[in-house]
PDB file of N, CA and C in Angstrom:
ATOM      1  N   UNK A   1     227.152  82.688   0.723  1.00  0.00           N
ATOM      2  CA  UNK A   1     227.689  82.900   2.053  1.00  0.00           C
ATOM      3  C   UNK A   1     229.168  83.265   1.975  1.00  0.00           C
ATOM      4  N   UNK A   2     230.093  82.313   1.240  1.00  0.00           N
ATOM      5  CA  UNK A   2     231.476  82.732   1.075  1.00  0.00           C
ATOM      6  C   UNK A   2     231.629  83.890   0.437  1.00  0.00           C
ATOM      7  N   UNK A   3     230.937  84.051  -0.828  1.00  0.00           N
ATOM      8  CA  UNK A   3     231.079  85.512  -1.536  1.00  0.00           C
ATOM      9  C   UNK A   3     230.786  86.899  -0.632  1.00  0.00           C
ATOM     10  N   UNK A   4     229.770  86.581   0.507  1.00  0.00           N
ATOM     11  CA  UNK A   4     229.659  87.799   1.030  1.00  0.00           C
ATOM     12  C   UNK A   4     230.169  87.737   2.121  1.00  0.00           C
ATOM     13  N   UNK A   5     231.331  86.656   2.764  1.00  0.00           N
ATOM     14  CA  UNK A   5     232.053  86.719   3.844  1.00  0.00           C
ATOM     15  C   UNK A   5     233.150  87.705   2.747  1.00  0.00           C
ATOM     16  N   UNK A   6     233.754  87.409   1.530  1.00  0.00           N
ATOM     17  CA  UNK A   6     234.843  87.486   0.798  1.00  0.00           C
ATOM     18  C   UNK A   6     234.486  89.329   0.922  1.00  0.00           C
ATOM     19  N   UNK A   7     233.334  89.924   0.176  1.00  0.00           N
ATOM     20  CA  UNK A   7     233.000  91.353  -0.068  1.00  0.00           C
ATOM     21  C   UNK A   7     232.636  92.202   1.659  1.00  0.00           C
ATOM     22  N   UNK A   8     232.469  91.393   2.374  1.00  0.00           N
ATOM     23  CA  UNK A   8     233.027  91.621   3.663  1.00  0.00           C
ATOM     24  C   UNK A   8     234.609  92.371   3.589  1.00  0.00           C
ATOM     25  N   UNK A   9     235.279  91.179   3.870  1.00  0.00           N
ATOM     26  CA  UNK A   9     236.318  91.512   3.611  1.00  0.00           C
ATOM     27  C   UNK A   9     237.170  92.791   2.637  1.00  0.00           C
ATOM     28  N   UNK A  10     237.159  92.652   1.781  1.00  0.00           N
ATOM     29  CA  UNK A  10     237.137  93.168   0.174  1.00  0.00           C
ATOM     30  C   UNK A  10     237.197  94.487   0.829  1.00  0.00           C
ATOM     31  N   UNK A  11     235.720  94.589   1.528  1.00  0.00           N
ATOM     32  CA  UNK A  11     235.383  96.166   1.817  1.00  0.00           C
ATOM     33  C   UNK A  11     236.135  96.545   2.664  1.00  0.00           C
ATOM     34  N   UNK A  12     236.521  95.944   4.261  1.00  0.00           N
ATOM     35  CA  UNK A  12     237.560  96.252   5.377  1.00  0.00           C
ATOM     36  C   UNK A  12     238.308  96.177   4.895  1.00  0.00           C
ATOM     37  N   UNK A  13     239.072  95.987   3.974  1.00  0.00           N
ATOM     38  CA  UNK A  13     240.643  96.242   3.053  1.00  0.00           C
ATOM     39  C   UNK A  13     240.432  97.077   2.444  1.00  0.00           C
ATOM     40  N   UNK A  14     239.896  97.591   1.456  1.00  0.00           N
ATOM     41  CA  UNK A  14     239.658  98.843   1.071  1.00  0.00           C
ATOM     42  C   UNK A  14     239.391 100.256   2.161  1.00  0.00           C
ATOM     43  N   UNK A  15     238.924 100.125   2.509  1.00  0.00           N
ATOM     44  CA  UNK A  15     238.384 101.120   3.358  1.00  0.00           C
ATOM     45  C   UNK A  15     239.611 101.253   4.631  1.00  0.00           C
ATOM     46  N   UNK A  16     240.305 100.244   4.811  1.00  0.00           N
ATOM     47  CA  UNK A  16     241.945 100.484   5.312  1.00  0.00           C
ATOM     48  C   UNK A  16     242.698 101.192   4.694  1.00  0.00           C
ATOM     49  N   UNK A  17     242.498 100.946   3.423  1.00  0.00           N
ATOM     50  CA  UNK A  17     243.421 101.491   2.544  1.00  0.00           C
ATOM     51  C   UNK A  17     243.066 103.137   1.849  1.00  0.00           C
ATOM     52  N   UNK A  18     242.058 103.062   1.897  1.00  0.00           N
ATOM     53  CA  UNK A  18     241.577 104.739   1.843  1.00  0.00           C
ATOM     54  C   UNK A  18     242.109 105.173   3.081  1.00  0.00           C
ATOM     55  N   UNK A  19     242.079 104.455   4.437  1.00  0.00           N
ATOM     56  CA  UNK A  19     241.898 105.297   5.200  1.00  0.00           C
ATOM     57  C   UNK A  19     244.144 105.864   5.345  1.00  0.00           C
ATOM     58  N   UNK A  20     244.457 104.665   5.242  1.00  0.00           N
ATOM     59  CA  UNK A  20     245.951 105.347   5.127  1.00  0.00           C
ATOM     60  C   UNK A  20     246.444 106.450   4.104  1.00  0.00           C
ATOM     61  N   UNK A  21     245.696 105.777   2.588  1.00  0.00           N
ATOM     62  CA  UNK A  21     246.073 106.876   1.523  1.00  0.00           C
ATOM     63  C   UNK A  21     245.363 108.234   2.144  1.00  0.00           C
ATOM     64  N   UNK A  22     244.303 108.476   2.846  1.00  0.00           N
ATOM     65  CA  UNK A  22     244.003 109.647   3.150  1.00  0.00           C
ATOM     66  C   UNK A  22     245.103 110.246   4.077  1.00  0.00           C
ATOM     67  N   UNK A  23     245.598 109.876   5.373  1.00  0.00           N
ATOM     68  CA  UNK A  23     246.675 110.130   6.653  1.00  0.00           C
ATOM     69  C   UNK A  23     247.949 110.301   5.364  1.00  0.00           C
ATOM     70  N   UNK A  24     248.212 109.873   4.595  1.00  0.00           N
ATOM     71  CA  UNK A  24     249.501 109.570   3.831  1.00  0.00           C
ATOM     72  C   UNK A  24     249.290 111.725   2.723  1.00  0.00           C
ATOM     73  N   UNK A  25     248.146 111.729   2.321  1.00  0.00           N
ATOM     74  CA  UNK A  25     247.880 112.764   1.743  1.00  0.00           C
ATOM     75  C   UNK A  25     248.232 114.170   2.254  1.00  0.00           C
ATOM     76  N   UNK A  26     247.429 113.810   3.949  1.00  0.00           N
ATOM     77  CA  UNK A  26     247.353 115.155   4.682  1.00  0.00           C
ATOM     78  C   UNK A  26     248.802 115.165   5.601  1.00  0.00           C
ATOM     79  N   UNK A  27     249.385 114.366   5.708  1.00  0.00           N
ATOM     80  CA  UNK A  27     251.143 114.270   5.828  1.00  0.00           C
ATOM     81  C   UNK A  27     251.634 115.212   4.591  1.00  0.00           C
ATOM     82  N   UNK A  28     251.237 114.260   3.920  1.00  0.00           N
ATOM     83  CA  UNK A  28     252.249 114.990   2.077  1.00  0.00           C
ATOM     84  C   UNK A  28     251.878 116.727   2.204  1.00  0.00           C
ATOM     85  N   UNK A  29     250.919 117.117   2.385  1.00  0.00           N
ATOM     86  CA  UNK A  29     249.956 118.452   2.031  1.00  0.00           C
ATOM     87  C   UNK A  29     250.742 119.193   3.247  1.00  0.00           C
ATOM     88  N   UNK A  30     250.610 118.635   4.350  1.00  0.00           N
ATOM     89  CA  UNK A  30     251.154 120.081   5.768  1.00  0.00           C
ATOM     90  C   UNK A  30     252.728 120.036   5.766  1.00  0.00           C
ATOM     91  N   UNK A  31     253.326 118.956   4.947  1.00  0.00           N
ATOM     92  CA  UNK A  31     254.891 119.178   4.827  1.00  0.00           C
ATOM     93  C   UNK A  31     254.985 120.279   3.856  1.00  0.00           C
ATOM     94  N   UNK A  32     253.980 120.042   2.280  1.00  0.00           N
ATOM     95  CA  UNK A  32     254.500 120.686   1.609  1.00  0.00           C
ATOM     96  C   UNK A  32     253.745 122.408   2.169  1.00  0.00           C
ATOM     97  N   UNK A  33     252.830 122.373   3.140  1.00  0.00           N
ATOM     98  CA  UNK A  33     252.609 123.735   3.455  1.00  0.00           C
ATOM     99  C   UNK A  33     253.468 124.558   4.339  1.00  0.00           C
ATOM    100  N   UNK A  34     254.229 123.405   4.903  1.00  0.00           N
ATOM    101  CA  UNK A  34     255.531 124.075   6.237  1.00  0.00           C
ATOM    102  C   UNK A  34     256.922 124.442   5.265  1.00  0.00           C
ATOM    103  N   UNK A  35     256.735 123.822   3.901  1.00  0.00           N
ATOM    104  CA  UNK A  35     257.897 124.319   3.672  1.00  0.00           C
ATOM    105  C   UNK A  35     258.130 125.711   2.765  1.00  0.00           C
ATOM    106  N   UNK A  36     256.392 125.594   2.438  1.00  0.00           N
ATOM    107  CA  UNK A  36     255.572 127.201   1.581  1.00  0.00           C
ATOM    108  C   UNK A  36     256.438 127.980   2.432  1.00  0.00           C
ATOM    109  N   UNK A  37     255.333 128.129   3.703  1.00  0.00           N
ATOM    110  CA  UNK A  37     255.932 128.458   4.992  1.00  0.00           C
ATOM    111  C   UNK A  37     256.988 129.295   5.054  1.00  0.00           C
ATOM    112  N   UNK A  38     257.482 128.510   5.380  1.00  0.00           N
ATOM    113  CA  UNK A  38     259.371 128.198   5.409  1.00  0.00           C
ATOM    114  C   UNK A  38     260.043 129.237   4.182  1.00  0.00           C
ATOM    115  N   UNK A  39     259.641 129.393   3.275  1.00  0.00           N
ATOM    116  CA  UNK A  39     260.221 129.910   1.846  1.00  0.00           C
ATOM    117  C   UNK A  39     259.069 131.509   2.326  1.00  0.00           C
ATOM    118  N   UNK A  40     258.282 131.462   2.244  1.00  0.00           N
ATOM    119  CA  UNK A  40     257.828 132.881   1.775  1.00  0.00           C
ATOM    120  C   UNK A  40     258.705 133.601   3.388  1.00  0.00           C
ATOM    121  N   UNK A  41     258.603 133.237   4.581  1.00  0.00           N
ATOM    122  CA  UNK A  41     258.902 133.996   5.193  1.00  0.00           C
ATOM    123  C   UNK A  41     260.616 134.830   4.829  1.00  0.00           C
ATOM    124  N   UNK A  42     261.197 134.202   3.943  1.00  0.00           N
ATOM    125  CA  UNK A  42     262.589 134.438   3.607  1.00  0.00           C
ATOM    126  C   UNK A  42     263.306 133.896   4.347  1.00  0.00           C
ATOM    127  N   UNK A  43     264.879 134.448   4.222  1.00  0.00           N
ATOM    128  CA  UNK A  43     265.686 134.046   5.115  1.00  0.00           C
ATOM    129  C   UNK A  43     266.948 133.321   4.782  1.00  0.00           C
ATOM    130  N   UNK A  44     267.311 132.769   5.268  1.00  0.00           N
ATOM    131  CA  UNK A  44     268.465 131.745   4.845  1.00  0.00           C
ATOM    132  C   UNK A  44     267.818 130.464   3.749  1.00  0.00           C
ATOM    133  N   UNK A  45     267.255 130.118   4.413  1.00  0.00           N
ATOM    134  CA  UNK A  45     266.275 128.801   3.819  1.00  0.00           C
ATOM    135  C   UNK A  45     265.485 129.316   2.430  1.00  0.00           C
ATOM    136  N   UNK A  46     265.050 130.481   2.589  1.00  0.00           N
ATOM    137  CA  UNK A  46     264.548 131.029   0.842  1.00  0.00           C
ATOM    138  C   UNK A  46     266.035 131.737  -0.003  1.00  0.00           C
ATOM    139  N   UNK A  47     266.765 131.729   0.692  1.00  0.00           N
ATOM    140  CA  UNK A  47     267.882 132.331   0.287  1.00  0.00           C
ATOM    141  C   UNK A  47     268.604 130.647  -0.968  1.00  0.00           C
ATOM    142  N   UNK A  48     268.730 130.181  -0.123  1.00  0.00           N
ATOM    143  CA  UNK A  48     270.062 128.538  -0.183  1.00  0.00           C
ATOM    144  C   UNK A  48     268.758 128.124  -1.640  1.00  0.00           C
ATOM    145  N   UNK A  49     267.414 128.006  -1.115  1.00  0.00           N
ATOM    146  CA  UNK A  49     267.027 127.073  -1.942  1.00  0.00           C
ATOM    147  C   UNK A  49     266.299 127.668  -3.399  1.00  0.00           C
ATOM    148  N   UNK A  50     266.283 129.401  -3.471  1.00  0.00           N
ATOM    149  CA  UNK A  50     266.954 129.746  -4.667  1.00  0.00           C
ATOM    150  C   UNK A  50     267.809 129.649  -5.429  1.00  0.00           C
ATOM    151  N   UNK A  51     269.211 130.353  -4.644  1.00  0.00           N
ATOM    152  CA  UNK A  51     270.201 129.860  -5.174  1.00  0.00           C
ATOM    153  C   UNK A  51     270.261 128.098  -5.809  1.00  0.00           C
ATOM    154  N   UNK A  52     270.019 127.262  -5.241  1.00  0.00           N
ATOM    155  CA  UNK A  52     270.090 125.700  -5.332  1.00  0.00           C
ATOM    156  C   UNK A  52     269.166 125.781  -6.842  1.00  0.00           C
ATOM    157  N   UNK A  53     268.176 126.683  -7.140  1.00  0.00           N
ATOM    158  CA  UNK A  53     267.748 126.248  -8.544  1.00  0.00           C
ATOM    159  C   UNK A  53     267.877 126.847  -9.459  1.00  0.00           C
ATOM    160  N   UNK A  54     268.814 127.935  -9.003  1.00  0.00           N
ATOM    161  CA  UNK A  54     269.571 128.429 -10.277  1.00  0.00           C
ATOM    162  C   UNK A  54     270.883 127.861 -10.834  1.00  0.00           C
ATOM    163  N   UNK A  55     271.702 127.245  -9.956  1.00  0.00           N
ATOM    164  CA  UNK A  55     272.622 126.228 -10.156  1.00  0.00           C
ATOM    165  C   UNK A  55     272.242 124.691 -10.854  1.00  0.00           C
ATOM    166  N   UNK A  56     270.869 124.778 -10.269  1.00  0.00           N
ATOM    167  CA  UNK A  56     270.115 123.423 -10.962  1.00  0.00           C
ATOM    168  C   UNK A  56     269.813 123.537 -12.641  1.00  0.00           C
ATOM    169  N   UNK A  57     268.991 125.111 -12.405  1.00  0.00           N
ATOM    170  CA  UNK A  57     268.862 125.033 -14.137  1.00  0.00           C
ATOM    171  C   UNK A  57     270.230 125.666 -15.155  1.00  0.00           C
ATOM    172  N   UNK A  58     271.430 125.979 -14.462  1.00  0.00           N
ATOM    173  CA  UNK A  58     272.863 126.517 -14.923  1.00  0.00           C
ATOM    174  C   UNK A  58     273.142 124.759 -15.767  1.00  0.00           C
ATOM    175  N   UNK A  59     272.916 123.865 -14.413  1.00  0.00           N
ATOM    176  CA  UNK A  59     273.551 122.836 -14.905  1.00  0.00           C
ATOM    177  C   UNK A  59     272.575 121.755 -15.748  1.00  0.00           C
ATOM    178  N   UNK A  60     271.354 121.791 -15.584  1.00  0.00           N
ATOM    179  CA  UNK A  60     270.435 121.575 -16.634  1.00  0.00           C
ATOM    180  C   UNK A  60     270.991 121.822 -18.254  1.00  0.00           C
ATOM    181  N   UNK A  61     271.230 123.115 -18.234  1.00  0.00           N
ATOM    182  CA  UNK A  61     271.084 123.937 -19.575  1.00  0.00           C
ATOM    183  C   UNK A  61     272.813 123.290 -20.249  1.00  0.00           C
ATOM    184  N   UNK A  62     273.629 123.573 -19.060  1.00  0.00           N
ATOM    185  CA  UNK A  62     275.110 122.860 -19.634  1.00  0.00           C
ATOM    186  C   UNK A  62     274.570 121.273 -20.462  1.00  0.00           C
ATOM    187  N   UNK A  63     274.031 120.849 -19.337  1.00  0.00           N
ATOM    188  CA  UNK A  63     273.398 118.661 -20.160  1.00  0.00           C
ATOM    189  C   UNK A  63     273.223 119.042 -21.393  1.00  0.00           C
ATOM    190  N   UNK A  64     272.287 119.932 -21.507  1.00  0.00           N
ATOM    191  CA  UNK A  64     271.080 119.924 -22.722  1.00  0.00           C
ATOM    192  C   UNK A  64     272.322 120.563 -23.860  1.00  0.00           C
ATOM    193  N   UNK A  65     273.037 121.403 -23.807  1.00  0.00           N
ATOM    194  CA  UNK A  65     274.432 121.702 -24.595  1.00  0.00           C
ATOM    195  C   UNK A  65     274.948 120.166 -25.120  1.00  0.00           C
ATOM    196  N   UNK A  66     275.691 119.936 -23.997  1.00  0.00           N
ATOM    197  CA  UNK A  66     276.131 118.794 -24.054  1.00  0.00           C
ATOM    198  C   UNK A  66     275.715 117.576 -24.998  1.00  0.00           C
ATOM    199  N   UNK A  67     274.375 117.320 -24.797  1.00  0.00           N
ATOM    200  CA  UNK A  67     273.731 116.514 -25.690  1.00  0.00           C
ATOM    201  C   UNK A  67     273.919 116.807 -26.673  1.00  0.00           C
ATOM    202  N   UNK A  68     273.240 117.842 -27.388  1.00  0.00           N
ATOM    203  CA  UNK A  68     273.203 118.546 -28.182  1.00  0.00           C
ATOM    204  C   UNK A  68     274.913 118.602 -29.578  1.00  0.00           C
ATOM    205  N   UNK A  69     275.757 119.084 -28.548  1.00  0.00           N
ATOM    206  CA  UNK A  69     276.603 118.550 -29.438  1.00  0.00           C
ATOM    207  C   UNK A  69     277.141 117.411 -29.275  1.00  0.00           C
ATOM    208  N   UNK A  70     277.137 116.533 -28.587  1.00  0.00           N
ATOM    209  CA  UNK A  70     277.206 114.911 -28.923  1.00  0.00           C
ATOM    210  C   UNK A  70     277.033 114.518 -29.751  1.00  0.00           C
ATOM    211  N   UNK A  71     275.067 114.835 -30.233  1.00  0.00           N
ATOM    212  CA  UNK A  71     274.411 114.632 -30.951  1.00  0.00           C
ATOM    213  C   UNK A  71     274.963 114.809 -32.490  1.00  0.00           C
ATOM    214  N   UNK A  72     275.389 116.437 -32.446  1.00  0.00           N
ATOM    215  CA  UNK A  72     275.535 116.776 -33.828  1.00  0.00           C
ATOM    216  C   UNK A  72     277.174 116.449 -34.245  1.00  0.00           C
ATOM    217  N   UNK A  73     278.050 115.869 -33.291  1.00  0.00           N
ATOM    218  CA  UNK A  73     278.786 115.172 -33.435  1.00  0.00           C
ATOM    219  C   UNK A  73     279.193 113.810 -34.276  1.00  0.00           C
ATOM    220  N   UNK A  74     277.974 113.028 -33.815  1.00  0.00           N
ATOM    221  CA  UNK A  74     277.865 111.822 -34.348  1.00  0.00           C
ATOM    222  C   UNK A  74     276.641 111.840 -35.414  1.00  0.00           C
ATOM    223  N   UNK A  75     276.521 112.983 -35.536  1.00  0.00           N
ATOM    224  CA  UNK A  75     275.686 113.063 -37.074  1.00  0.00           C
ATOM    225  C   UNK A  75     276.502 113.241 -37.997  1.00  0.00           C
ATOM    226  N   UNK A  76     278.000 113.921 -37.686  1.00  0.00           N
ATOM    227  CA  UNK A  76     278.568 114.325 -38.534  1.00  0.00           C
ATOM    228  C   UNK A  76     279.676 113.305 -39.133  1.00  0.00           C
ATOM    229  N   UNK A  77     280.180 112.390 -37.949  1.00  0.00           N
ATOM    230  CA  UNK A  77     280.794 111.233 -37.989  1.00  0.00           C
ATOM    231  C   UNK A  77     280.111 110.314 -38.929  1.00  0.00           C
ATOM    232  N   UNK A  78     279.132 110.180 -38.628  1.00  0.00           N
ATOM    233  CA  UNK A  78     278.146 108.998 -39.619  1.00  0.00           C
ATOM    234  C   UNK A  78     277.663 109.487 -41.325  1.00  0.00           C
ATOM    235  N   UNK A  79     277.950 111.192 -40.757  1.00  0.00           N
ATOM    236  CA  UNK A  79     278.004 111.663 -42.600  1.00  0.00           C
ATOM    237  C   UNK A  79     278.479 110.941 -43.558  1.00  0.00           C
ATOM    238  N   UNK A  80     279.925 111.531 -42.576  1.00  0.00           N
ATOM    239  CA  UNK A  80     281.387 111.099 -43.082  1.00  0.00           C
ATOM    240  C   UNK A  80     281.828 110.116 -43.099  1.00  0.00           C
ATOM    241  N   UNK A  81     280.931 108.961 -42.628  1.00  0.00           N
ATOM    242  CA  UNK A  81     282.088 107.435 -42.372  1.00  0.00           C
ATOM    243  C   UNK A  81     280.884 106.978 -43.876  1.00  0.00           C
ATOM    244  N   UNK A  82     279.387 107.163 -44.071  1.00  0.00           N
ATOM    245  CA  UNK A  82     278.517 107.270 -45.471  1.00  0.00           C
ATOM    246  C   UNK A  82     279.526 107.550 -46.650  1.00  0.00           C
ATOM    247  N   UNK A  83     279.842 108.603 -46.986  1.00  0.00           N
ATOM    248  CA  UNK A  83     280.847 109.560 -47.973  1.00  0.00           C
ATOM    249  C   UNK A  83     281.598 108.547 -48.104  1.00  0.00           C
ATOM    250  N   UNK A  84     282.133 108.146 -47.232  1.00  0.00           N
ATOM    251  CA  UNK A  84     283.744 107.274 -47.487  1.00  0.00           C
ATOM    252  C   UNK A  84     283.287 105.720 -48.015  1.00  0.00           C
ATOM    253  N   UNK A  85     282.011 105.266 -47.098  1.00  0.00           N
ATOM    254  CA  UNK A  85     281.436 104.289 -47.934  1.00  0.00           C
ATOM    255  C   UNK A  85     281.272 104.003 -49.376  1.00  0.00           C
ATOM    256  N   UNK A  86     280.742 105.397 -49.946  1.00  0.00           N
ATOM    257  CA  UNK A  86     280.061 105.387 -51.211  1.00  0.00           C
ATOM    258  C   UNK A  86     281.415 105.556 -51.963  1.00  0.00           C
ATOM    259  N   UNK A  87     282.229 106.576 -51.446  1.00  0.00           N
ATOM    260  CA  UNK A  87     283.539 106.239 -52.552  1.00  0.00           C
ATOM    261  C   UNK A  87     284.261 105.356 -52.738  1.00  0.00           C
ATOM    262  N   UNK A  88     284.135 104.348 -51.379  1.00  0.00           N
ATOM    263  CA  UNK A  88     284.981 102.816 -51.196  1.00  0.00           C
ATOM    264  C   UNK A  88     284.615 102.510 -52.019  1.00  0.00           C
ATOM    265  N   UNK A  89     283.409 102.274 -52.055  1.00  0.00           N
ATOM    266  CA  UNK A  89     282.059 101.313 -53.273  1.00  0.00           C
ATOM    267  C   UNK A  89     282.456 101.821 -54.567  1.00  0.00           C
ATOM    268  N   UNK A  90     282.157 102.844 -54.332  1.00  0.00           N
ATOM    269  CA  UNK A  90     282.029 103.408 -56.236  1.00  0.00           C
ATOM    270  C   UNK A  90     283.748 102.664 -56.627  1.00  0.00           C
ATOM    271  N   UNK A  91     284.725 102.847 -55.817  1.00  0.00           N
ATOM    272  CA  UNK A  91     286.240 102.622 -56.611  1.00  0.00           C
ATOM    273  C   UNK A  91     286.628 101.006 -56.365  1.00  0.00           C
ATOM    274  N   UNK A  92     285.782 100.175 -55.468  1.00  0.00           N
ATOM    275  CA  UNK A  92     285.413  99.201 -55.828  1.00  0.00           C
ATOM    276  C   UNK A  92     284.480  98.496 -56.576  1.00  0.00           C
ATOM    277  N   UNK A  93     284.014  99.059 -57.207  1.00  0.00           N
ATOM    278  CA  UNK A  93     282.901  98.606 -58.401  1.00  0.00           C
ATOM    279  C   UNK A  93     283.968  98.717 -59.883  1.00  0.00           C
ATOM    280  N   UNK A  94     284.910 100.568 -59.563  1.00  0.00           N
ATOM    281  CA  UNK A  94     285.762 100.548 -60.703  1.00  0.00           C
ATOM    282  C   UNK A  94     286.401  99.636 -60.999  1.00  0.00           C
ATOM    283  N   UNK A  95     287.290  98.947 -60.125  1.00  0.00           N
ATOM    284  CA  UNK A  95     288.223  98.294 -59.588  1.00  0.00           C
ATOM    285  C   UNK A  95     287.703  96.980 -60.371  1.00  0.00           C
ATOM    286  N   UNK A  96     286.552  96.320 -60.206  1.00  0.00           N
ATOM    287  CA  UNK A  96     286.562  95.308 -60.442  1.00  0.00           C
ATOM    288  C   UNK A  96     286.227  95.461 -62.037  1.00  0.00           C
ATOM    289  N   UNK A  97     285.248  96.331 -62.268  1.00  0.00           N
ATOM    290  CA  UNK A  97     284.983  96.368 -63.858  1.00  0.00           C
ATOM    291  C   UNK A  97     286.144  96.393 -64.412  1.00  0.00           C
ATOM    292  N   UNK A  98     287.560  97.143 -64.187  1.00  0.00           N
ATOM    293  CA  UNK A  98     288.899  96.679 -65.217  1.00  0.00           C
ATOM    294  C   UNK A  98     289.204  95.832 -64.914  1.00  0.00           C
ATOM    295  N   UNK A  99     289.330  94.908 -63.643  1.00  0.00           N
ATOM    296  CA  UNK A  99     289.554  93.964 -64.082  1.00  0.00           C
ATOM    297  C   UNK A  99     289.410  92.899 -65.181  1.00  0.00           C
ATOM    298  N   UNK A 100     287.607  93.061 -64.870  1.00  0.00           N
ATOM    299  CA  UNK A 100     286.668  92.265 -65.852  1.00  0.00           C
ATOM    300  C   UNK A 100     286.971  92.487 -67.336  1.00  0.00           C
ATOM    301  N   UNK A 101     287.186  93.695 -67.375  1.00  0.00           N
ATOM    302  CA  UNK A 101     287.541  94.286 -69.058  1.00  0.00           C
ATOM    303  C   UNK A 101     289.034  93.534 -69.614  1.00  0.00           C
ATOM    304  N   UNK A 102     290.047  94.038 -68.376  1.00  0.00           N
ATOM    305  CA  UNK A 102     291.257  93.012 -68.823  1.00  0.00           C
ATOM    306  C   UNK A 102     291.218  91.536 -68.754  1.00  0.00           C
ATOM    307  N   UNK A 103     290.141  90.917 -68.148  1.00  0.00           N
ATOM    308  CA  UNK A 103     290.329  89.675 -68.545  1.00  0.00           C
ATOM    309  C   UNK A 103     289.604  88.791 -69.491  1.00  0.00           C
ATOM    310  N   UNK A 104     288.968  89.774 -69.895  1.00  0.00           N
ATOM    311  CA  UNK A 104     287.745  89.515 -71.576  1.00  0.00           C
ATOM    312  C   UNK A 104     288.853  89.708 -72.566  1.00  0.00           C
ATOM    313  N   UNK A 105     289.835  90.851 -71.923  1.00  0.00           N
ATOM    314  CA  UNK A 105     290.850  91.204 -73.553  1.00  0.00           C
ATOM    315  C   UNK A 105     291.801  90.117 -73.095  1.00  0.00           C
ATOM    316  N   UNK A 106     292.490  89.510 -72.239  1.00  0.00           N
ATOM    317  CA  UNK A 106     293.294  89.010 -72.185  1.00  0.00           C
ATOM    318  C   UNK A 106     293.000  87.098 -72.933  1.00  0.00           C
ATOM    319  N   UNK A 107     292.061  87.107 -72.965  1.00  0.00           N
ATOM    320  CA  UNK A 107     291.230  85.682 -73.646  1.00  0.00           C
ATOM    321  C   UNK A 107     291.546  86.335 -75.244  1.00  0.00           C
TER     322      UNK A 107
END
């Protein structure tokens, strides 16, 4: 009895909810057909919102630069800070082996 008061239910909530996601769809669909619309007839409004995506992908393409050498920036930094590592190391490894040598001869 409770289970099929519950799938009662279950179902009038669902079937609410289709019924908005459907109204929510055919909203979404006749905006995006008024603004088809809107653009093929030309005009100011097909005019602005060309222009608007050529400035969009101008400044797209600048980011993607941008990154780009950031990127190869700090590849080159991290080369170079490596390099300086390995020679620290290597002339600290020298460093200590004379020591070691002068203090075997100094005994």
């Amino acid at each position: 009895m409770v289970g099929s008061i519950t799938n009662g239910v279950n179902s009038m909530v669902n079937t609410a909810g289709s019924a908005a996601s459907s109204v929510n769809n055919v909203s979404a669909n006749a905006q995006t057909q008024k603004t088809s619309a809107d653009l093929a007839g030309g005009g100011e409004a097909a005019a602005a919102s060309q222009q608007m995506m050529a400035m969009q992908d101008k400044q797209s393409a600048q980011n993607i630069m941008a990154q780009g050498q950031a990127a190869m920036q700090t590849e080159q930094r991290n080369t170079q800070q490596a390099i300086s590592s390995a020679q620290t190391d290597a002339a600290n490894k020298e460093i200590s082996n004379v020591a070691q040598t002068a203090k075997g001869i100094s005994y």
